[in-house]
C-alpha atoms as a PDB file:
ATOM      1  CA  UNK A   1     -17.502  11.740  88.056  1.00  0.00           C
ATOM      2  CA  UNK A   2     -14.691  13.408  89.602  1.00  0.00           C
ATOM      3  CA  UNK A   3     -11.444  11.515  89.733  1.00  0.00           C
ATOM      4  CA  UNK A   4      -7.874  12.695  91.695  1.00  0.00           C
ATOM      5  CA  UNK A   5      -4.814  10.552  90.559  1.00  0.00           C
ATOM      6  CA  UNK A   6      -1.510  10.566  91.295  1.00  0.00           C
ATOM      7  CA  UNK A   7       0.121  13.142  88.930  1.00  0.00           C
ATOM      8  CA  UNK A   8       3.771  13.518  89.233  1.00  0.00           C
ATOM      9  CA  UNK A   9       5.027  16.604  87.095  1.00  0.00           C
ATOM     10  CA  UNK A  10       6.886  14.366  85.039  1.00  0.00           C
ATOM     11  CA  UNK A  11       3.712  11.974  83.874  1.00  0.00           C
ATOM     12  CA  UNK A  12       1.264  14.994  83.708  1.00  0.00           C
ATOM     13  CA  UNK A  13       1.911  15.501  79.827  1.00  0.00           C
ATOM     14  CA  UNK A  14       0.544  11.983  79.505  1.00  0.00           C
ATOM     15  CA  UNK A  15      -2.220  12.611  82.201  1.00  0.00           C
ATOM     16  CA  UNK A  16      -3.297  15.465  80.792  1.00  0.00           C
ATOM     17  CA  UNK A  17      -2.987  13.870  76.941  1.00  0.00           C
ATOM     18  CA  UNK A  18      -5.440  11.142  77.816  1.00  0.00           C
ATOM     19  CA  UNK A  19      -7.292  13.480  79.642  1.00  0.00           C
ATOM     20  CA  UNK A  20      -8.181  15.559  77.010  1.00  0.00           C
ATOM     21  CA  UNK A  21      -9.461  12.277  74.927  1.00  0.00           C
ATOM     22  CA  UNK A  22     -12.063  11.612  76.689  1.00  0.00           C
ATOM     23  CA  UNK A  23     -12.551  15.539  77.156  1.00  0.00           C
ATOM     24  CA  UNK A  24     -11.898  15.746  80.761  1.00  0.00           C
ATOM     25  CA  UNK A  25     -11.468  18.871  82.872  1.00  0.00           C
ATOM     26  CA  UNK A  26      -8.596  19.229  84.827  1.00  0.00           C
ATOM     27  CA  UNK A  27     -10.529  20.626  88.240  1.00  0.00           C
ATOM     28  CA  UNK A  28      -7.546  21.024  90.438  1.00  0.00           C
ATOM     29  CA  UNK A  29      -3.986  20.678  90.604  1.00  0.00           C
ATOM     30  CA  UNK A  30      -1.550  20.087  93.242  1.00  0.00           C
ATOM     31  CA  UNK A  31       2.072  18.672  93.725  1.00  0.00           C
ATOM     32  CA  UNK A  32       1.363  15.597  93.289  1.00  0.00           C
ATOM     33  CA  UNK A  33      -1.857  15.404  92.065  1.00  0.00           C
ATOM     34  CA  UNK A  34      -4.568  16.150  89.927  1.00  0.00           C
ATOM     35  CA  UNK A  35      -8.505  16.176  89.884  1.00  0.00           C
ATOM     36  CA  UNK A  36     -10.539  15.821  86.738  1.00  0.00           C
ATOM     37  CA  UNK A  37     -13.953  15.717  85.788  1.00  0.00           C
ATOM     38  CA  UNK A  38     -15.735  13.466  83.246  1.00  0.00           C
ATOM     39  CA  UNK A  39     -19.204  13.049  82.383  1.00  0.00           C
ATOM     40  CA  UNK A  40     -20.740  11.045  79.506  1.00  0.00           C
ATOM     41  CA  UNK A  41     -21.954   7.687  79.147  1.00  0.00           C
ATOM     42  CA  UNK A  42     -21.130   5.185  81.736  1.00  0.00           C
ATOM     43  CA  UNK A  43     -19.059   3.195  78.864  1.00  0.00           C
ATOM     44  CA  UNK A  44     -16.619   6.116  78.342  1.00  0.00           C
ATOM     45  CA  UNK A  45     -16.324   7.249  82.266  1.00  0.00           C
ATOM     46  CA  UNK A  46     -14.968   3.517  82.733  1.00  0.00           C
ATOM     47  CA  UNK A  47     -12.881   3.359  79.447  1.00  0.00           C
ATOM     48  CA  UNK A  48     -11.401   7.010  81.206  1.00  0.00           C
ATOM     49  CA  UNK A  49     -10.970   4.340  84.543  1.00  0.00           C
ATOM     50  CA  UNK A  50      -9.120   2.308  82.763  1.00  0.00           C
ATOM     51  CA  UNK A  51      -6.752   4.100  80.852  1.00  0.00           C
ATOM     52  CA  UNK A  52      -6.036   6.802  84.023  1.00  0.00           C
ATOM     53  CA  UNK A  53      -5.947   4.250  86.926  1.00  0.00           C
ATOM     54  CA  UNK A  54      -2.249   2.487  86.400  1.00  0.00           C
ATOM     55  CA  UNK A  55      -1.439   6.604  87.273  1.00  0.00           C
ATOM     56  CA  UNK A  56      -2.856   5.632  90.867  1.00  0.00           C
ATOM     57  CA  UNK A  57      -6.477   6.253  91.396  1.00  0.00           C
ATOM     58  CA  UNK A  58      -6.389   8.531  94.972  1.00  0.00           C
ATOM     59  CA  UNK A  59     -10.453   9.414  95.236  1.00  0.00           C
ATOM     60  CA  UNK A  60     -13.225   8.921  93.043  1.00  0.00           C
ATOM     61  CA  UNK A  61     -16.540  10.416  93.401  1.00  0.00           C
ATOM     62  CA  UNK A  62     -19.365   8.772  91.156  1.00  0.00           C
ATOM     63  CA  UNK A  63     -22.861   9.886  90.775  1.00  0.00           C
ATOM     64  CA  UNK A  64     -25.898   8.363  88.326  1.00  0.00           C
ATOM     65  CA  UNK A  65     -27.714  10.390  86.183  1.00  0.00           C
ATOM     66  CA  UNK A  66     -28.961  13.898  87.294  1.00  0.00           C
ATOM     67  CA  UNK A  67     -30.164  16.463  85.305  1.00  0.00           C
ATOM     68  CA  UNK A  68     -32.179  19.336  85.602  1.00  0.00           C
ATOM     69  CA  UNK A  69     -35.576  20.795  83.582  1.00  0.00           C
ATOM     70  CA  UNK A  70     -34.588  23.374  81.458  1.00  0.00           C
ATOM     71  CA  UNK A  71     -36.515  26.516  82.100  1.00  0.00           C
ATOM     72  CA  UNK A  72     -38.805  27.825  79.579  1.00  0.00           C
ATOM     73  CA  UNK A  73     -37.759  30.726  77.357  1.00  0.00           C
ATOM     74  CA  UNK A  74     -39.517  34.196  78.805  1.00  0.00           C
ATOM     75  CA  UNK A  75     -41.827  35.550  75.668  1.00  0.00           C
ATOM     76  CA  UNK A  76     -40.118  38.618  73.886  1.00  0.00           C
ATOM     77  CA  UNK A  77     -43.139  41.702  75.106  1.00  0.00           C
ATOM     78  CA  UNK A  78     -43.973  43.759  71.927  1.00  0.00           C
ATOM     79  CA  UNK A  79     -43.191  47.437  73.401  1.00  0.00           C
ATOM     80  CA  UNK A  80     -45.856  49.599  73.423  1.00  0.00           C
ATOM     81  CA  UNK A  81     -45.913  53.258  72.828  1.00  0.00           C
END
């Protein structure tokens, strides 16, 4: 999820404080704002919600699960020679 709230400079120590317990990324920062990104289980993006939103929620970008296969590991060659 990626999440911009209002972040005045004198409430980004908090922002940032709650931020970093449910180990989100600060993505961008502007004047007045800041963008994080959190990913986990649903339960823990909303408890983020809740805890970030009284800030003032400005966008919020939410997708469902995605993922990618993992390539396979190449086979070490025994050199020859």
């Amino acid at each position: 999820m990626l999440f911009r709230s209002n972040a005045p400079p004198s409430k980004r120590g908090e922002i940032l404080e709650v931020a970093s317990i449910f180990k989100a990324t600060a993505v961008d920062v502007a004047a007045n704002s800041m963008t994080f990104q959190v990913t986990g289980q649903p339960a823990k993006v909303n408890d983020f919600l809740d805890l970030i939103r009284p800030y003032g929620m400005i966008d919020l970008v939410k997708s469902g699960r995605i993922a990618l296969p993992r390539e396979p590991k190449a086979r070490k060659l025994k050199a020859t020679g």
